[in-house]
N, C-alpha and C. Protein backbone atom coordinates (compact mmCIF):
# COMPACT_ATOMS: atom_id res chain seq x y z
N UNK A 1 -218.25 -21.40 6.06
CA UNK A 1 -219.17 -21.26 4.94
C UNK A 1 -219.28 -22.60 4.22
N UNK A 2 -220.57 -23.13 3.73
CA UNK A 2 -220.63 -24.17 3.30
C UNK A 2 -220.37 -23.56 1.55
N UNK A 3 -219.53 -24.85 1.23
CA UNK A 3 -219.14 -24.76 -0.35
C UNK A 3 -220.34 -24.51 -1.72
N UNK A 4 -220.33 -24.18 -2.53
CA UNK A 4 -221.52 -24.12 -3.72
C UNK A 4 -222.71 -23.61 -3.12
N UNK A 5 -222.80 -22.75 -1.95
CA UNK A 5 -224.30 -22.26 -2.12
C UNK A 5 -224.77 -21.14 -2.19
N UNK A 6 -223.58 -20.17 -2.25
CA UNK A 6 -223.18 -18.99 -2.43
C UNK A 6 -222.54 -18.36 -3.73
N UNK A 7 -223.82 -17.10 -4.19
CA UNK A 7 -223.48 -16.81 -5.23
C UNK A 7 -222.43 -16.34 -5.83
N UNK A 8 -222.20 -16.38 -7.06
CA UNK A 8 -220.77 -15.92 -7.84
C UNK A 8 -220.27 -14.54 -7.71
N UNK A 9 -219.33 -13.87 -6.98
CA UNK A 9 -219.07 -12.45 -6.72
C UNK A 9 -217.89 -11.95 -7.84
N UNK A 10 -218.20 -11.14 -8.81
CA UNK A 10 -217.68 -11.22 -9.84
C UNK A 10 -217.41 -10.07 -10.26
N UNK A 11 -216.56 -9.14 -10.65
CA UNK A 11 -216.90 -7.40 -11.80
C UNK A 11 -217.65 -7.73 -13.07
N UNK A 12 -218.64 -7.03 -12.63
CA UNK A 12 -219.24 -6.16 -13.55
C UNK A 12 -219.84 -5.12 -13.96
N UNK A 13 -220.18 -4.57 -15.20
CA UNK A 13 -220.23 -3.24 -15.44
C UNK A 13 -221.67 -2.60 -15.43
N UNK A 14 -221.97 -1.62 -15.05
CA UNK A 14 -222.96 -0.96 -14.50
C UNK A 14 -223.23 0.10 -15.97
N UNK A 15 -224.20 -0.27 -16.87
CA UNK A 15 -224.83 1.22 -17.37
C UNK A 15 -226.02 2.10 -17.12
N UNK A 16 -225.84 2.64 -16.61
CA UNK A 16 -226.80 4.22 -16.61
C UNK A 16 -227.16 4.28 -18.08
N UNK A 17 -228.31 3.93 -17.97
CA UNK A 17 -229.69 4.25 -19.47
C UNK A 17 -229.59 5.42 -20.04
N UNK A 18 -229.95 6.43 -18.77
CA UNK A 18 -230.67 7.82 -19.02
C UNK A 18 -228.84 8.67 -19.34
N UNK A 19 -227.88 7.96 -19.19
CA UNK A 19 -226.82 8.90 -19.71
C UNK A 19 -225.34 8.47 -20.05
N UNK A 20 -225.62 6.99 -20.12
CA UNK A 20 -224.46 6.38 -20.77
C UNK A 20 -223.33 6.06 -19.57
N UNK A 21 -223.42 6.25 -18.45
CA UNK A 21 -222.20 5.90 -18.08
C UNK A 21 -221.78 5.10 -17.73
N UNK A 22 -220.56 4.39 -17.26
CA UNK A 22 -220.52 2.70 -17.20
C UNK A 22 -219.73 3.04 -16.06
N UNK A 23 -220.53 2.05 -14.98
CA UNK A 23 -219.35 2.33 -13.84
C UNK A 23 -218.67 0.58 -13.45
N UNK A 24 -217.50 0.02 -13.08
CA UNK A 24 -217.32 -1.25 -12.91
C UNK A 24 -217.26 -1.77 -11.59
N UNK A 25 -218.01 -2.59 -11.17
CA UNK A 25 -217.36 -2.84 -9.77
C UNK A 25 -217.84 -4.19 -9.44
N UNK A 26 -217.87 -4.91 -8.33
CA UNK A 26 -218.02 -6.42 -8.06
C UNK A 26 -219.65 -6.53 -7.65
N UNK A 27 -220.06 -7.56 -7.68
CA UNK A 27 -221.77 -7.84 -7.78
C UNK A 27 -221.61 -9.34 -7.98
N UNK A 28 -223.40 -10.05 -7.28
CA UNK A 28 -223.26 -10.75 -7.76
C UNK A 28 -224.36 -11.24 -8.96
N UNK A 29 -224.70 -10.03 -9.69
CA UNK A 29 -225.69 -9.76 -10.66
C UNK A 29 -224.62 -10.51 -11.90
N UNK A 30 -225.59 -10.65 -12.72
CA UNK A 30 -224.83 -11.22 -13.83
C UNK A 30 -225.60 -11.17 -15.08
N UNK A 31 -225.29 -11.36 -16.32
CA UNK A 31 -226.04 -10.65 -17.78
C UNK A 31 -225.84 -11.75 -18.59
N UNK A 32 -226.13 -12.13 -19.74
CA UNK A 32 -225.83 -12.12 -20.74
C UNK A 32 -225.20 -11.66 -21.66
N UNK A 33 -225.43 -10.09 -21.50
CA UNK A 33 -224.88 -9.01 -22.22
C UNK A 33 -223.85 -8.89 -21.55
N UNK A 34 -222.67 -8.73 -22.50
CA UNK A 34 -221.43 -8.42 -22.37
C UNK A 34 -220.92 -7.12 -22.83
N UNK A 35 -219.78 -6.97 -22.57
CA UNK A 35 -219.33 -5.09 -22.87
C UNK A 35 -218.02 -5.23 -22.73
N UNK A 36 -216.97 -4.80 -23.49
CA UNK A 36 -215.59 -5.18 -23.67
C UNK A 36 -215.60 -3.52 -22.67
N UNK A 37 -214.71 -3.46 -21.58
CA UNK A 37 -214.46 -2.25 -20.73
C UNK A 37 -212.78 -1.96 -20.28
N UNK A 38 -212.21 -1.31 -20.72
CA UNK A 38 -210.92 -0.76 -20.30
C UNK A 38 -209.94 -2.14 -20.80
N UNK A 39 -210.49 -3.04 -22.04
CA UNK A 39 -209.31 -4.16 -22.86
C UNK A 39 -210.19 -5.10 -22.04
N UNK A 40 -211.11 -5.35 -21.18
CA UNK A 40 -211.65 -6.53 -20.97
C UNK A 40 -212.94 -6.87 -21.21
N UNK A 41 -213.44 -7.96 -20.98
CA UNK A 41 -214.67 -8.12 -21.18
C UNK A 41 -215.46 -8.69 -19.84
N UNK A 42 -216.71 -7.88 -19.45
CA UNK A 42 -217.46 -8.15 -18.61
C UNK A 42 -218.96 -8.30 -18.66
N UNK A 43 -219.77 -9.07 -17.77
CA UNK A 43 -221.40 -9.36 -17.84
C UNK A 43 -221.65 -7.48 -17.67
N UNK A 44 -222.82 -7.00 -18.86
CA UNK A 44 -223.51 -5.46 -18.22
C UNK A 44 -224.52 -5.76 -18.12
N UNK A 45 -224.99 -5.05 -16.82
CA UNK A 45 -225.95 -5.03 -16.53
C UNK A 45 -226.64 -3.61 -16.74
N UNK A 46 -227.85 -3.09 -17.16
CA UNK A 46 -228.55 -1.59 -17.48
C UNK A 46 -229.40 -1.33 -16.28
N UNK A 47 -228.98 0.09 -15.87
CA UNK A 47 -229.81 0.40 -14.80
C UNK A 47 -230.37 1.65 -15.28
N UNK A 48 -231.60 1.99 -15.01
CA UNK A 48 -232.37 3.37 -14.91
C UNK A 48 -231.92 4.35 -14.07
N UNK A 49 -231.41 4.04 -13.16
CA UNK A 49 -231.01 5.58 -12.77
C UNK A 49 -229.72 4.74 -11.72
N UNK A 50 -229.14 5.88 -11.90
CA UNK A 50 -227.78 5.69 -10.59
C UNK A 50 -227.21 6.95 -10.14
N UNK A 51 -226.25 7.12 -9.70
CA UNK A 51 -225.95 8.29 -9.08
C UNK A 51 -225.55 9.51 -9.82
N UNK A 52 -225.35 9.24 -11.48
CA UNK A 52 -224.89 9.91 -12.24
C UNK A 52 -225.87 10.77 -13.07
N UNK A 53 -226.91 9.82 -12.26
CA UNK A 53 -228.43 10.78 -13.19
C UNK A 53 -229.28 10.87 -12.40
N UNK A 54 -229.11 10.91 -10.81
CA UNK A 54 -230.38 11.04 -10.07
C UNK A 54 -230.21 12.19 -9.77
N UNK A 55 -231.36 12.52 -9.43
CA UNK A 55 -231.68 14.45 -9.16
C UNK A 55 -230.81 14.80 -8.16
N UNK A 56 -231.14 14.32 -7.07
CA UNK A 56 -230.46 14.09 -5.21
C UNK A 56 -229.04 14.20 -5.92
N UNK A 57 -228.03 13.71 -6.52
CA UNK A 57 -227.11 13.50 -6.70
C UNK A 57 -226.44 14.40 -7.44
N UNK A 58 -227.15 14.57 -8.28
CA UNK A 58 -226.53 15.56 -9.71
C UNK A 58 -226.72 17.36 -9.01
N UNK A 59 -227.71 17.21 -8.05
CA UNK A 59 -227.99 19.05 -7.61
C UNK A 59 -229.04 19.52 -8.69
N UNK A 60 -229.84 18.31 -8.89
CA UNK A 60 -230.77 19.29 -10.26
C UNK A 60 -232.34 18.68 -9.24
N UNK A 61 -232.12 18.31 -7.97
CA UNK A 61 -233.17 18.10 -7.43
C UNK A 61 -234.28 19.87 -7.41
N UNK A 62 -236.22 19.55 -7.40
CA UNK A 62 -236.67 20.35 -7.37
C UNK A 62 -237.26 20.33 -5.90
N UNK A 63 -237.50 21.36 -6.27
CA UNK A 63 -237.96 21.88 -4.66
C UNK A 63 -239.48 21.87 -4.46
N UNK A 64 -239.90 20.90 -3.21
CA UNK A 64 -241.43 20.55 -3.13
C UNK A 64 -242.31 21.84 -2.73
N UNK A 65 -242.99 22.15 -2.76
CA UNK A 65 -244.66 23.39 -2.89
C UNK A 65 -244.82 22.80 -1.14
N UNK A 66 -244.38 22.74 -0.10
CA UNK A 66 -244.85 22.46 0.97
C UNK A 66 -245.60 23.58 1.91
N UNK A 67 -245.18 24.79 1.08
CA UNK A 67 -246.13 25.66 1.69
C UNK A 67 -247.28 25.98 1.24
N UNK A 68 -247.55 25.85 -0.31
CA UNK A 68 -248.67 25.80 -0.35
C UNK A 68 -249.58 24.36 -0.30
N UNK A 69 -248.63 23.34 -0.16
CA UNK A 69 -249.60 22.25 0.17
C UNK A 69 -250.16 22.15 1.88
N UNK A 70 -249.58 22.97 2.83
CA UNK A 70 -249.55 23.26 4.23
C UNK A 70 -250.63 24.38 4.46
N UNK A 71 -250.90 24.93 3.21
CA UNK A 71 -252.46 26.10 2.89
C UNK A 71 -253.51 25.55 2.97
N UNK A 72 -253.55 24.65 1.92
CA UNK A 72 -254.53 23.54 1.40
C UNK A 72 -254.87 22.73 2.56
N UNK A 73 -253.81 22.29 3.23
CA UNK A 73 -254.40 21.39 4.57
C UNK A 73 -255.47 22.39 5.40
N UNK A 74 -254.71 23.50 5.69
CA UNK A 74 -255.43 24.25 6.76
C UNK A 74 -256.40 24.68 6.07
N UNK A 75 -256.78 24.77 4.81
CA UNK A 75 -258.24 25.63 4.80
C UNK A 75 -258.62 24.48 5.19
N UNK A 76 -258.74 23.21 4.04
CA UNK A 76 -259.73 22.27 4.28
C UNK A 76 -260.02 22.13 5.57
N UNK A 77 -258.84 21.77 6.38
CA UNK A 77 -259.07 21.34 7.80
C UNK A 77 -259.60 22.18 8.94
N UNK A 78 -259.45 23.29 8.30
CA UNK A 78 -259.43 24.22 9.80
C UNK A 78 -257.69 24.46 10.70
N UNK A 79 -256.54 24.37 10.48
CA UNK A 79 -255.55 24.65 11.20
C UNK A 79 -255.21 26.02 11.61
């Protein structure tokens, strides 16, 4: 590996917007914003959704209308 051209791999802390949670782990994302986490201090970065608030994840996924969108095809179409 050539020296200095490779980014900084570092912990930092992950917040979930939609529900507060902070998860920590290595990245090589980096902030401004800081967040003192478990007596330390790390770059946070804010994310919109992660695993703690996505539908797929949480079991609060909804269930798609594919049968009546599979109606709609066939009248229009003829199936």
């Amino acid at each position: 590996m050539q020296p200095e051209i490779h980014p900084q791999y570092a912990p930092v802390v992950f917040r979930d917007r939609s529900t507060g949670d902070l998860f920590l782990t290595r990245s090589t994302l980096t902030s401004d914003e800081t967040i003192e986490y478990e007596g330390r201090v790390y770059p946070l970065v804010n994310t919109d959704i992660t695993a703690a608030s996505h539908p797929f994840w949480t079991g609060r996924a909804r269930e798609l209308d594919t049968e009546g969108r599979m109606q709609r095809f066939r009248r229009r179409y003829g199936g």
